[in-house]
PDB file of N, CA and C in Angstrom:
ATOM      1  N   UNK A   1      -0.206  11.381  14.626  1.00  0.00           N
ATOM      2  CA  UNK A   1       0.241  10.133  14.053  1.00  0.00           C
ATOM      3  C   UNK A   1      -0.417   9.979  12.678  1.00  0.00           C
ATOM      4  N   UNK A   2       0.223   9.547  12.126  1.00  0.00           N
ATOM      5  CA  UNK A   2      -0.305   9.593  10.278  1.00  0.00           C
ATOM      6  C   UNK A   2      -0.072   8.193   9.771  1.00  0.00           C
ATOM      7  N   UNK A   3      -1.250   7.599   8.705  1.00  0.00           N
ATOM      8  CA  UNK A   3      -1.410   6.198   8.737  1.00  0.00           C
ATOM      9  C   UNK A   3      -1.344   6.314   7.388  1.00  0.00           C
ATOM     10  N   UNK A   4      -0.954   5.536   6.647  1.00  0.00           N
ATOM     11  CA  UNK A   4      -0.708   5.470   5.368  1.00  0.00           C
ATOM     12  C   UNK A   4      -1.121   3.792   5.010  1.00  0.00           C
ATOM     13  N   UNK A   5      -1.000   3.527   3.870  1.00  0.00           N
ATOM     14  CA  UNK A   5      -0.991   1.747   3.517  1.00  0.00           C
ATOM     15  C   UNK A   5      -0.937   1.550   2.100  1.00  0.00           C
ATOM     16  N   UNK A   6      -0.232   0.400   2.647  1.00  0.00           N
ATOM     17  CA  UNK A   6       0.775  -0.285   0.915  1.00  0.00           C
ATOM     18  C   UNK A   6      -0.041  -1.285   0.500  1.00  0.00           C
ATOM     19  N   UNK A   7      -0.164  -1.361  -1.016  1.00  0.00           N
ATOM     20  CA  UNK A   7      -1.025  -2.038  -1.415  1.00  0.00           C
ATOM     21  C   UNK A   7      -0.321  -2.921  -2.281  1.00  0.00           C
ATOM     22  N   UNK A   8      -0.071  -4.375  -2.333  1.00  0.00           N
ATOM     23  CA  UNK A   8       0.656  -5.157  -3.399  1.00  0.00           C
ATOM     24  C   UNK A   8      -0.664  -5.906  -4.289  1.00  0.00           C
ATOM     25  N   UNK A   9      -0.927  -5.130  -5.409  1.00  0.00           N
ATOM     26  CA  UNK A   9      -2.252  -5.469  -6.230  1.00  0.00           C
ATOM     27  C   UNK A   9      -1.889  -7.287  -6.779  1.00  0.00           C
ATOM     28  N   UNK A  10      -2.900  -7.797  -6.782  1.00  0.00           N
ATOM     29  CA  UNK A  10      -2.739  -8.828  -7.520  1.00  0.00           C
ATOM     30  C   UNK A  10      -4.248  -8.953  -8.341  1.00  0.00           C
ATOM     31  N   UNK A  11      -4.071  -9.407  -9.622  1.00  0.00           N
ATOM     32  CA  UNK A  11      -5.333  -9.800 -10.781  1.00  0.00           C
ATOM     33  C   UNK A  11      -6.563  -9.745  -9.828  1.00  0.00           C
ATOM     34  N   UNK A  12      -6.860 -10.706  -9.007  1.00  0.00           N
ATOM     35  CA  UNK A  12      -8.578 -11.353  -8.263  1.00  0.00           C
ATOM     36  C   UNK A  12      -8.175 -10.386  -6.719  1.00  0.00           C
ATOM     37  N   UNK A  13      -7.007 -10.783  -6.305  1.00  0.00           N
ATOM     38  CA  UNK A  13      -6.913 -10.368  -4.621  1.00  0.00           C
ATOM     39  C   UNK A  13      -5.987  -9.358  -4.307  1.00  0.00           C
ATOM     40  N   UNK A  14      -5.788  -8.599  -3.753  1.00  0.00           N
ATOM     41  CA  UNK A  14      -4.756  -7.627  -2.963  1.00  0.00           C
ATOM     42  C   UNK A  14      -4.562  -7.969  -1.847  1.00  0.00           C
ATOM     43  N   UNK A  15      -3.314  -7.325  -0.984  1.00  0.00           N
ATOM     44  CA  UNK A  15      -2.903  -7.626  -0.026  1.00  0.00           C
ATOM     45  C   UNK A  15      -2.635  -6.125   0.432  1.00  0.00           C
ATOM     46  N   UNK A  16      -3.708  -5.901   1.456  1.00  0.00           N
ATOM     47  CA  UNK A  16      -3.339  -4.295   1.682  1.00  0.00           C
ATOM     48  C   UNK A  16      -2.606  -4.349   3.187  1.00  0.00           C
ATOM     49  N   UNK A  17      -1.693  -3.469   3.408  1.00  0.00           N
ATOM     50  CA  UNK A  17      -1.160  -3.183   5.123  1.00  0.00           C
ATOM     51  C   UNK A  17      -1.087  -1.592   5.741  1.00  0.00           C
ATOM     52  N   UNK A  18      -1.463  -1.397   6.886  1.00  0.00           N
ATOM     53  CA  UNK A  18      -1.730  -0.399   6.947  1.00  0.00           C
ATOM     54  C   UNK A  18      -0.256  -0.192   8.423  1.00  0.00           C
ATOM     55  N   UNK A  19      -0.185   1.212   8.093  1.00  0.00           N
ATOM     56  CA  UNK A  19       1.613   1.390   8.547  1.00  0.00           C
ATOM     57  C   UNK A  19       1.389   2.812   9.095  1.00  0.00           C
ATOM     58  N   UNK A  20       1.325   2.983  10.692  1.00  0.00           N
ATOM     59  CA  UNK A  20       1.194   4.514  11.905  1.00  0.00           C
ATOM     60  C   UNK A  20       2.941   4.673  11.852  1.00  0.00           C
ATOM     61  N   UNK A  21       2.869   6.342  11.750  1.00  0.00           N
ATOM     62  CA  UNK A  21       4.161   6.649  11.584  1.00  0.00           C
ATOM     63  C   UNK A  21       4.321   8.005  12.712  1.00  0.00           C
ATOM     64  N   UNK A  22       4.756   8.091  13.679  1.00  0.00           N
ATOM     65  CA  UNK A  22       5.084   9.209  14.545  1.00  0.00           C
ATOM     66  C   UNK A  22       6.648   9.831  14.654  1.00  0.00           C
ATOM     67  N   UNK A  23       7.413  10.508  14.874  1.00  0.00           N
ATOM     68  CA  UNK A  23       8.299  11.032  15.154  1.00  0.00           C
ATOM     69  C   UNK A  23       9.122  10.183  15.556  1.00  0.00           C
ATOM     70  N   UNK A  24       9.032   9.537  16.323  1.00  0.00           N
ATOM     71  CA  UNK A  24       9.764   8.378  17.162  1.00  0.00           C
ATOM     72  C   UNK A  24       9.576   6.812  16.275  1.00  0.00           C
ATOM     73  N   UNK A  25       8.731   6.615  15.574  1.00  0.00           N
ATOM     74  CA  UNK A  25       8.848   4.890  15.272  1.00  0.00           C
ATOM     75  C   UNK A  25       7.429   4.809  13.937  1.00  0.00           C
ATOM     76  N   UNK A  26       7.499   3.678  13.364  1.00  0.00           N
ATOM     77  CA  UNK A  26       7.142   3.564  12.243  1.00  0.00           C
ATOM     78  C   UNK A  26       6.451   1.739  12.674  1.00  0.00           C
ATOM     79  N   UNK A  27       5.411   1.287  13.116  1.00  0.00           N
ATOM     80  CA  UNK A  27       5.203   0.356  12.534  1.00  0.00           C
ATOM     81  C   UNK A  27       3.453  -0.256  11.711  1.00  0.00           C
ATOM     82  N   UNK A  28       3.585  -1.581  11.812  1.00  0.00           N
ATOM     83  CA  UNK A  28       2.613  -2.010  10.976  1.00  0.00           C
ATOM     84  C   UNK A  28       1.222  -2.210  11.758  1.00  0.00           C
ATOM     85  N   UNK A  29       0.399  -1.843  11.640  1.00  0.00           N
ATOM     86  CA  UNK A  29      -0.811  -1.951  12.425  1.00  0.00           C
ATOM     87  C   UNK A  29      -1.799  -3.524  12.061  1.00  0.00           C
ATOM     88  N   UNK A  30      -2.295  -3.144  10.666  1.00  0.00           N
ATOM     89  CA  UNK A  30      -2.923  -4.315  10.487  1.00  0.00           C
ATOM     90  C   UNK A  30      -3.099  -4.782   8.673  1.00  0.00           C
ATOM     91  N   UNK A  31      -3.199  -5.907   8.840  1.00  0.00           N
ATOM     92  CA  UNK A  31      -3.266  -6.233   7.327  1.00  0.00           C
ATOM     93  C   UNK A  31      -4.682  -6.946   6.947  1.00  0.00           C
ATOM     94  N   UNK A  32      -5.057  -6.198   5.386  1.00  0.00           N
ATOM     95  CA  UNK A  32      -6.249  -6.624   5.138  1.00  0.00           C
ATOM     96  C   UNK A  32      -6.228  -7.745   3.520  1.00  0.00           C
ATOM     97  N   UNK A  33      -6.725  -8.528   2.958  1.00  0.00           N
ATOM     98  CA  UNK A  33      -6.922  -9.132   1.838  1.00  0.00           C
ATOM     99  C   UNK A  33      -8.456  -8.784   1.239  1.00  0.00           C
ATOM    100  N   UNK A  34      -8.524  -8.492   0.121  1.00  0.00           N
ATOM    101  CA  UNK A  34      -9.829  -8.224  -0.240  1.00  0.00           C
ATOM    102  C   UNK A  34      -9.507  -8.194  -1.889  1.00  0.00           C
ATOM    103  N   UNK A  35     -10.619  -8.346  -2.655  1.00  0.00           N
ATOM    104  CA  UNK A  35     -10.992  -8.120  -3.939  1.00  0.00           C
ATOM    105  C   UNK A  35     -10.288  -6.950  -4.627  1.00  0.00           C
ATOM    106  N   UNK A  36      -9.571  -6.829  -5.626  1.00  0.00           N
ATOM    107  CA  UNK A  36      -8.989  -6.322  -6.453  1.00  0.00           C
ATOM    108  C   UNK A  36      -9.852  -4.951  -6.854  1.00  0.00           C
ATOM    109  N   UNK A  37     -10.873  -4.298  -6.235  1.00  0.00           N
ATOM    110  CA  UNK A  37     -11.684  -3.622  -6.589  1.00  0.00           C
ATOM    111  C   UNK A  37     -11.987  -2.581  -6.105  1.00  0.00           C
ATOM    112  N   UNK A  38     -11.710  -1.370  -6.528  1.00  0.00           N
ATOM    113  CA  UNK A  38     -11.505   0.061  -5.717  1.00  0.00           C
ATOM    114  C   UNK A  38     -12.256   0.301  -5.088  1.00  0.00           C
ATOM    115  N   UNK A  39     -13.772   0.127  -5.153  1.00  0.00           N
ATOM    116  CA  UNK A  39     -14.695  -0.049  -4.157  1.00  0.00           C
ATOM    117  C   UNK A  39     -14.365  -0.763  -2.734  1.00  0.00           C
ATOM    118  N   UNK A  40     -14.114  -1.908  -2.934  1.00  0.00           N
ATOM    119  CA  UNK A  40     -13.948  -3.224  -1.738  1.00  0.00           C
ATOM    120  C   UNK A  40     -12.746  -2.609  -0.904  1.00  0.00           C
ATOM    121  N   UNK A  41     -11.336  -1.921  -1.652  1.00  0.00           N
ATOM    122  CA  UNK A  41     -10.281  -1.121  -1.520  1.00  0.00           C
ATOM    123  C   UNK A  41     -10.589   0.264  -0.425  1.00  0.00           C
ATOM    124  N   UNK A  42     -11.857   0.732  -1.535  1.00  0.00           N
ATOM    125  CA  UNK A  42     -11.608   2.027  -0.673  1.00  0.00           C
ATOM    126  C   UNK A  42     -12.364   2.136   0.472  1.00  0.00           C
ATOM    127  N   UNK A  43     -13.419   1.160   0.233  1.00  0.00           N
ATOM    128  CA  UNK A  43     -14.187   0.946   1.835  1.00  0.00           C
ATOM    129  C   UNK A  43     -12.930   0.922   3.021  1.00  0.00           C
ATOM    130  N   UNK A  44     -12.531  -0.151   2.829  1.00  0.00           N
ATOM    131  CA  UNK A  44     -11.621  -0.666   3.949  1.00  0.00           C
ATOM    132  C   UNK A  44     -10.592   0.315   4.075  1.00  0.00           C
ATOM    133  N   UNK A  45      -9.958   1.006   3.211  1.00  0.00           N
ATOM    134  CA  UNK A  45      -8.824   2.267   3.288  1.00  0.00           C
ATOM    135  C   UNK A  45      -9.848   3.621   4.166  1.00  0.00           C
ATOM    136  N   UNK A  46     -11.203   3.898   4.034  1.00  0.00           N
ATOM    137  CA  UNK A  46     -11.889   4.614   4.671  1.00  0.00           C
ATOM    138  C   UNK A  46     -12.102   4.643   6.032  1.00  0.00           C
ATOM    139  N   UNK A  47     -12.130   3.081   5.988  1.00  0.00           N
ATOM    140  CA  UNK A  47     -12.863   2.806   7.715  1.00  0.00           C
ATOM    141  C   UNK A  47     -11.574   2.615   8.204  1.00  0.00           C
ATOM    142  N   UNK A  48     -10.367   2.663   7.646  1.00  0.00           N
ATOM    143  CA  UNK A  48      -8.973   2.532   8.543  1.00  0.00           C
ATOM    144  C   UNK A  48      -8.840   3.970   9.315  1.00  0.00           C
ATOM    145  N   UNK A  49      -9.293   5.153   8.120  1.00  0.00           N
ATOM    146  CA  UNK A  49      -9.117   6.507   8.100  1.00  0.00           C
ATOM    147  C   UNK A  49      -7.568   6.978   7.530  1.00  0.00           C
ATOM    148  N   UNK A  50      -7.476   6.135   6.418  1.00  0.00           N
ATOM    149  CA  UNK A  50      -6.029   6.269   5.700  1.00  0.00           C
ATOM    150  C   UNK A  50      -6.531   7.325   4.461  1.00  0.00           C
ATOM    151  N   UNK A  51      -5.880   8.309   4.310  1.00  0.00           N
ATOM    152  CA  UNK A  51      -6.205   9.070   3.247  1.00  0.00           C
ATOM    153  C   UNK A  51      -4.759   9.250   1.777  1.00  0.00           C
ATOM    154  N   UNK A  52      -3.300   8.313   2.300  1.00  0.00           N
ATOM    155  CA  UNK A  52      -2.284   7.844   1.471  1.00  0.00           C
ATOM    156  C   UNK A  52      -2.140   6.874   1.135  1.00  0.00           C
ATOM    157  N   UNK A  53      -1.997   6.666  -0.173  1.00  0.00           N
ATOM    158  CA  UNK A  53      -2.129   5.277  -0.780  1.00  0.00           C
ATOM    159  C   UNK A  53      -1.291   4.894  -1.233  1.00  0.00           C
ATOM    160  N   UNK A  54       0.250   3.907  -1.201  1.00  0.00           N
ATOM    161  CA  UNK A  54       1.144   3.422  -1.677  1.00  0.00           C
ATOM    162  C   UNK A  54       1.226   1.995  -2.304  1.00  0.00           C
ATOM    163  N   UNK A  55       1.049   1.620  -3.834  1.00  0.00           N
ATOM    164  CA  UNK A  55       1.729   0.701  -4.394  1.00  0.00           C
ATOM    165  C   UNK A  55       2.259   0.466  -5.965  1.00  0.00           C
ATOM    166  N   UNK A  56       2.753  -0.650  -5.968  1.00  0.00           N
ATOM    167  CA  UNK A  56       3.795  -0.633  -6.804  1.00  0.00           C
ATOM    168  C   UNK A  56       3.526  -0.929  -8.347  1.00  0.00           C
ATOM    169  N   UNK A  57       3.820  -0.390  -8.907  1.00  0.00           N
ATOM    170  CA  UNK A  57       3.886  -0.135 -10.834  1.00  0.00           C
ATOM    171  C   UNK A  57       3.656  -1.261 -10.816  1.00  0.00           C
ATOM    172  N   UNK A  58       2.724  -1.279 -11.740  1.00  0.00           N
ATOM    173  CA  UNK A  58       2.411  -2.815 -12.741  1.00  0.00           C
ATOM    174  C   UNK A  58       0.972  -2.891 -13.714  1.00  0.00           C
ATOM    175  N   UNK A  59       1.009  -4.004 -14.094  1.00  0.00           N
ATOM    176  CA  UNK A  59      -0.259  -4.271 -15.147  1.00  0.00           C
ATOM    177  C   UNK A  59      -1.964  -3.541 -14.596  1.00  0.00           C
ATOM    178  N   UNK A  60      -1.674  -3.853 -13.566  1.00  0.00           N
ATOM    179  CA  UNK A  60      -3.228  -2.982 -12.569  1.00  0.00           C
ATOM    180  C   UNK A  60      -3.279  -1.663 -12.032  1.00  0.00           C
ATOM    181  N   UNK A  61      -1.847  -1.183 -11.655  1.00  0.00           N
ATOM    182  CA  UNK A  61      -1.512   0.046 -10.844  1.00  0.00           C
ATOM    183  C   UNK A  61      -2.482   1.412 -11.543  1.00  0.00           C
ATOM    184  N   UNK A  62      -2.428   1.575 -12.954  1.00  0.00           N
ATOM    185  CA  UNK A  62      -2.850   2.455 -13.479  1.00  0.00           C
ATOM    186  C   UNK A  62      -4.604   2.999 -13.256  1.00  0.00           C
ATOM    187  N   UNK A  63      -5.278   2.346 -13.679  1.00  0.00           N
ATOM    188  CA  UNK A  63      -6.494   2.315 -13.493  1.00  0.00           C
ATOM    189  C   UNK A  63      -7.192   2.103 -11.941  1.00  0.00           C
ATOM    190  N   UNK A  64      -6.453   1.356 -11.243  1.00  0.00           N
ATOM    191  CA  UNK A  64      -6.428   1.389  -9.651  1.00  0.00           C
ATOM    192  C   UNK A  64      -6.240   2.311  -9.218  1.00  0.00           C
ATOM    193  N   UNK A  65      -4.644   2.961  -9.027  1.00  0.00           N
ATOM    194  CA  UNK A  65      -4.820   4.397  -8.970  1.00  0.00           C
ATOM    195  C   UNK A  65      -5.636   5.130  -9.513  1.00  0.00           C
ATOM    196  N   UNK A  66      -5.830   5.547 -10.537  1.00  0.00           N
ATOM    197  CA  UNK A  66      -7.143   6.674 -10.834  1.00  0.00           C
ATOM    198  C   UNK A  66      -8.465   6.250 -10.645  1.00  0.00           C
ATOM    199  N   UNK A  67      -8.664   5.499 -10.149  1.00  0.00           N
ATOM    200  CA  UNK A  67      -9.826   5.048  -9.258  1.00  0.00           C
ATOM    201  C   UNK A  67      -9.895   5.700  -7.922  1.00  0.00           C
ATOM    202  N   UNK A  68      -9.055   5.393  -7.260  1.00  0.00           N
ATOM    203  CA  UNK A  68      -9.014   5.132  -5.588  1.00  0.00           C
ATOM    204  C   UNK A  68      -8.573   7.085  -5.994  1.00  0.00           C
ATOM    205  N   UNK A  69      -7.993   8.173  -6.648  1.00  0.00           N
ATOM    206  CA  UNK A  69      -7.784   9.088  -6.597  1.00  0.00           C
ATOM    207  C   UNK A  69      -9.181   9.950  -6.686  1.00  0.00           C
ATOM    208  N   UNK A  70     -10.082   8.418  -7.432  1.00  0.00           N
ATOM    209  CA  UNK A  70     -11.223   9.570  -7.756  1.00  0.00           C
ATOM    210  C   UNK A  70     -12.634   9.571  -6.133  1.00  0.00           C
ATOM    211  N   UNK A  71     -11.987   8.713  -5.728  1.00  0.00           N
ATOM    212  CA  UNK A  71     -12.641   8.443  -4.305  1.00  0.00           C
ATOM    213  C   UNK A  71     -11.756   8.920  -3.704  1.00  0.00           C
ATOM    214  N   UNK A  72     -11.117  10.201  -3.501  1.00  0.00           N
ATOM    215  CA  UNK A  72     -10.656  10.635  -2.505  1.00  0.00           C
ATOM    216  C   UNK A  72      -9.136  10.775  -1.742  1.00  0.00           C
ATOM    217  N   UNK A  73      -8.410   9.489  -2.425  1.00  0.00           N
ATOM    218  CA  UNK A  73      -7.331   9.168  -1.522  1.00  0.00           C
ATOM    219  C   UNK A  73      -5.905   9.584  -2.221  1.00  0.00           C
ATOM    220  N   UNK A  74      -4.685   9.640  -1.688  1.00  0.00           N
ATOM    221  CA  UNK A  74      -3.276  10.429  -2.084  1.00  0.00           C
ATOM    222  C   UNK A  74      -2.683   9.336  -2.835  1.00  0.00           C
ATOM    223  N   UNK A  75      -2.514   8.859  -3.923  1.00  0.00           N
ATOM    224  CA  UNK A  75      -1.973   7.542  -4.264  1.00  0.00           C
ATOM    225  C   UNK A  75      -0.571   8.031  -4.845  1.00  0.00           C
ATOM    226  N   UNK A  76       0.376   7.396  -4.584  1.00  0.00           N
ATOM    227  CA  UNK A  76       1.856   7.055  -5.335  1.00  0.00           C
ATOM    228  C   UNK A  76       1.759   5.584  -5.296  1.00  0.00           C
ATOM    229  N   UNK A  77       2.396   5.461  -7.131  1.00  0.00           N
ATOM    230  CA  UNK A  77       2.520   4.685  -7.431  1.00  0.00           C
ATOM    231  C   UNK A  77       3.937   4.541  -7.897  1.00  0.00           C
ATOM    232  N   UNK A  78       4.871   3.514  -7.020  1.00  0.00           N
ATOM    233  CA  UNK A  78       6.483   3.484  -6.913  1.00  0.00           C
ATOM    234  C   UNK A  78       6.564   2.633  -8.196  1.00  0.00           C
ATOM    235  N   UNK A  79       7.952   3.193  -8.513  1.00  0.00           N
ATOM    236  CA  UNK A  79       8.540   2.208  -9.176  1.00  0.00           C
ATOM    237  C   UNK A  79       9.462   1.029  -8.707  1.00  0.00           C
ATOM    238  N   UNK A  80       9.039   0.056  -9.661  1.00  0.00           N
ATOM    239  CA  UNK A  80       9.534  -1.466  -9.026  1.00  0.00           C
ATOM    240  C   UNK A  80      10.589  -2.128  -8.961  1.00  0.00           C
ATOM    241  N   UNK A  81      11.588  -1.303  -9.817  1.00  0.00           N
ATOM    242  CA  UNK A  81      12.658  -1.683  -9.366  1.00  0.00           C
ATOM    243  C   UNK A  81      13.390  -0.898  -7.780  1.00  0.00           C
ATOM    244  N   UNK A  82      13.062   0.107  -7.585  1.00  0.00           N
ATOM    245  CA  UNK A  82      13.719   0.908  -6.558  1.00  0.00           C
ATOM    246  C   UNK A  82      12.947   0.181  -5.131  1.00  0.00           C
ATOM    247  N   UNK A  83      11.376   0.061  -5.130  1.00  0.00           N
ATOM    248  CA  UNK A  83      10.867  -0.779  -4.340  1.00  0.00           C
ATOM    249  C   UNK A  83      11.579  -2.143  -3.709  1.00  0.00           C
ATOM    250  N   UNK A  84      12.052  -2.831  -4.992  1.00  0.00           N
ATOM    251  CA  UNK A  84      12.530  -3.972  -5.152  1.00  0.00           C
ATOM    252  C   UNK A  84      13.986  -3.628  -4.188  1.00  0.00           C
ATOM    253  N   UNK A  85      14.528  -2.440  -4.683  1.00  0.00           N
ATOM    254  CA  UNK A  85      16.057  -2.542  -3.670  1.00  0.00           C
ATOM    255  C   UNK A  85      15.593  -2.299  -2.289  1.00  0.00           C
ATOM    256  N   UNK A  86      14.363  -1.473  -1.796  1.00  0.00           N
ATOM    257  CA  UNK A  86      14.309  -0.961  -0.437  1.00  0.00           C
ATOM    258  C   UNK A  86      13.540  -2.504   0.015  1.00  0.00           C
ATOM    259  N   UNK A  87      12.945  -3.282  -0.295  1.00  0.00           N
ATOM    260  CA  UNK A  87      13.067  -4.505   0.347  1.00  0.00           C
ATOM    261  C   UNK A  87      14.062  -5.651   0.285  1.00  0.00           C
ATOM    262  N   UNK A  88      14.975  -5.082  -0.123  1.00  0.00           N
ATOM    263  CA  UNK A  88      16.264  -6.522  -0.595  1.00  0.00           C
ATOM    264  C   UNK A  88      16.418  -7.016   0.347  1.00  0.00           C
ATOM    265  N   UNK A  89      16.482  -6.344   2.158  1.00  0.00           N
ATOM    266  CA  UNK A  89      16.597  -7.212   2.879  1.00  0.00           C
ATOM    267  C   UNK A  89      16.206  -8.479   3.061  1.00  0.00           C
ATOM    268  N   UNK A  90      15.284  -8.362   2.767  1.00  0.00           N
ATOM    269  CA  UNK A  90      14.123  -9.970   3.281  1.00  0.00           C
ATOM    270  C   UNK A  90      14.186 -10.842   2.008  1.00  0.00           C
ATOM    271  N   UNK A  91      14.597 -12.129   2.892  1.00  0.00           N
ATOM    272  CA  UNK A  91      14.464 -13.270   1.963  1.00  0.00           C
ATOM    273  C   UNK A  91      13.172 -13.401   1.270  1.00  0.00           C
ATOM    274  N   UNK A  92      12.437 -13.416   1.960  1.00  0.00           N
ATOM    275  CA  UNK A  92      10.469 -14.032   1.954  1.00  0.00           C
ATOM    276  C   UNK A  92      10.045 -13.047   1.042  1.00  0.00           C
ATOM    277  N   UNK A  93       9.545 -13.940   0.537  1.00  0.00           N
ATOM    278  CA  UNK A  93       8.550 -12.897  -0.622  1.00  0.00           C
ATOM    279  C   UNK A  93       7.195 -13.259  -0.476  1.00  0.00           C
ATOM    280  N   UNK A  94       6.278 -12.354   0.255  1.00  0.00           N
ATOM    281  CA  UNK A  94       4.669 -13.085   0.280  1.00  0.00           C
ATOM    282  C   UNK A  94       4.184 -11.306  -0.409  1.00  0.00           C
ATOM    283  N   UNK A  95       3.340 -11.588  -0.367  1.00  0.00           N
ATOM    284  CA  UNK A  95       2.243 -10.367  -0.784  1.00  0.00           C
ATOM    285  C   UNK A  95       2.055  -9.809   0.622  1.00  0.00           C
ATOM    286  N   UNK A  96       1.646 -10.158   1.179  1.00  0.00           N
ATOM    287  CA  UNK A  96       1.541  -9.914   3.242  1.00  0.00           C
ATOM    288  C   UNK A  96       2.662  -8.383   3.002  1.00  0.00           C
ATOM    289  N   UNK A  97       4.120  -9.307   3.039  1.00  0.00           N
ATOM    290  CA  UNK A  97       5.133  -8.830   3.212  1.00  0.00           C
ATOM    291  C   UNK A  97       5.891  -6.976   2.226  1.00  0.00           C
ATOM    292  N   UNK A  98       5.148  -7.405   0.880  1.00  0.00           N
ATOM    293  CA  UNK A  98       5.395  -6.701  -0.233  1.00  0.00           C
ATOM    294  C   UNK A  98       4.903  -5.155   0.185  1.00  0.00           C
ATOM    295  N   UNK A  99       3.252  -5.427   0.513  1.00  0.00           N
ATOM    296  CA  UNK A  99       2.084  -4.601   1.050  1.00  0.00           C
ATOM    297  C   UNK A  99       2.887  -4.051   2.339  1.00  0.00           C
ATOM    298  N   UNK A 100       3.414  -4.365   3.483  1.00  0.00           N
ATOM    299  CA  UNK A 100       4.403  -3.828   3.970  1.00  0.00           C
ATOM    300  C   UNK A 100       5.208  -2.711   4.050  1.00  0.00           C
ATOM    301  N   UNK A 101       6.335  -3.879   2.968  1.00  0.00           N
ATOM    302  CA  UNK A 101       7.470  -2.912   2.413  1.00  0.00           C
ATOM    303  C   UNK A 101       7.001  -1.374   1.771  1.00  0.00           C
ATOM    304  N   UNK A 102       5.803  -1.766   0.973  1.00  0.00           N
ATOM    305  CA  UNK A 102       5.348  -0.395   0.059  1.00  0.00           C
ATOM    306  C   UNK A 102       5.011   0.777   1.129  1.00  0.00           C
ATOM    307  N   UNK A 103       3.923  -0.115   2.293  1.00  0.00           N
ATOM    308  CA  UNK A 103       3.452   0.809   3.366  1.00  0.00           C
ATOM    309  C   UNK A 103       4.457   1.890   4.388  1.00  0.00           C
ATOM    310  N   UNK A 104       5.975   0.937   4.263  1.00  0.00           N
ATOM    311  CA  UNK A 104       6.802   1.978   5.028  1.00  0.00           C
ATOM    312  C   UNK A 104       7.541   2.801   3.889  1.00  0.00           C
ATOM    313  N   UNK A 105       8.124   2.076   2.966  1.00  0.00           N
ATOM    314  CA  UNK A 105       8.606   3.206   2.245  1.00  0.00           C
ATOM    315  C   UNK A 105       7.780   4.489   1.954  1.00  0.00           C
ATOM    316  N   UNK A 106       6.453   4.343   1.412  1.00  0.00           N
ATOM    317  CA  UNK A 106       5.606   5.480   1.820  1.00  0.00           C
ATOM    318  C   UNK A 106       5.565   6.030   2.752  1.00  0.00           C
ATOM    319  N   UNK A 107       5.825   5.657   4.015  1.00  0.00           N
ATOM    320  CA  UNK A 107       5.474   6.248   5.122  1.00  0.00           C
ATOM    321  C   UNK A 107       6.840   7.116   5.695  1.00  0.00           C
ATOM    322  N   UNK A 108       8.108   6.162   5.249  1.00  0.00           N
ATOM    323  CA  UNK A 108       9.613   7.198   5.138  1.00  0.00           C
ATOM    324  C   UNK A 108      10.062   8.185   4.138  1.00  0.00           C
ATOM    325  N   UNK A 109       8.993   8.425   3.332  1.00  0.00           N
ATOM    326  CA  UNK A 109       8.783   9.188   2.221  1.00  0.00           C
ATOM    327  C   UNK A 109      10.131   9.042   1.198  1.00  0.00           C
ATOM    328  N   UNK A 110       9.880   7.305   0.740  1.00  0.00           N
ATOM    329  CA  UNK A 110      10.634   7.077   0.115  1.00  0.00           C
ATOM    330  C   UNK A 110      10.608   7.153  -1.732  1.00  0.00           C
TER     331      UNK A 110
END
């Protein structure tokens, strides 16, 4: 079983979710909020034992990613409009939810 997690960065807080993917089914395990800070990030991505990192293009993505790459972990960083179509389903827009979406499309190797 292989665990991956989507990260929807925000300025002060993130919204990380962590997403078990087996042969048979894909879901969400648990969701974390923490400090914007690859440290605070990669602790908690460590002690999950997630070594793939999925989230989405923007003003923070850059330097986040090459952070969290330099501690170890597989990062893609999607682009936001295509993100944006693979969640069109859902009305709701939370960060919860975003962190999610990123975590399975990563995890359907989207």
């Amino acid at each position: 079983m292989e665990s991956v997690a989507g990260l929807d960065v925000g300025v002060k807080k993130s919204a990380l979710c962590l997403v078990t993917r087996d042969a048979a089914s894909m879901r969400p395990v648990c969701r974390h909020r923490t400090a914007t800070d690859p440290s605070s990030i990669g602790t908690w991505l460590a002690s999950q034992g997630v070594v793939r990192v999925g989230l989405e293009a923007g003003a923070q993505s850059s330097w986040l990613a090459r952070e969290l790459e330099h501690r170890g972990f597989e990062v893609t960083v999607m682009e936001a409009r295509r993100q944006r179509a693979f969640g069109a389903y859902s009305k709701v827009k939370t960060d919860e939810r975003d962190a999610r979406l990123i975590g399975e499309a990563l995890a359907t190797g989207l």
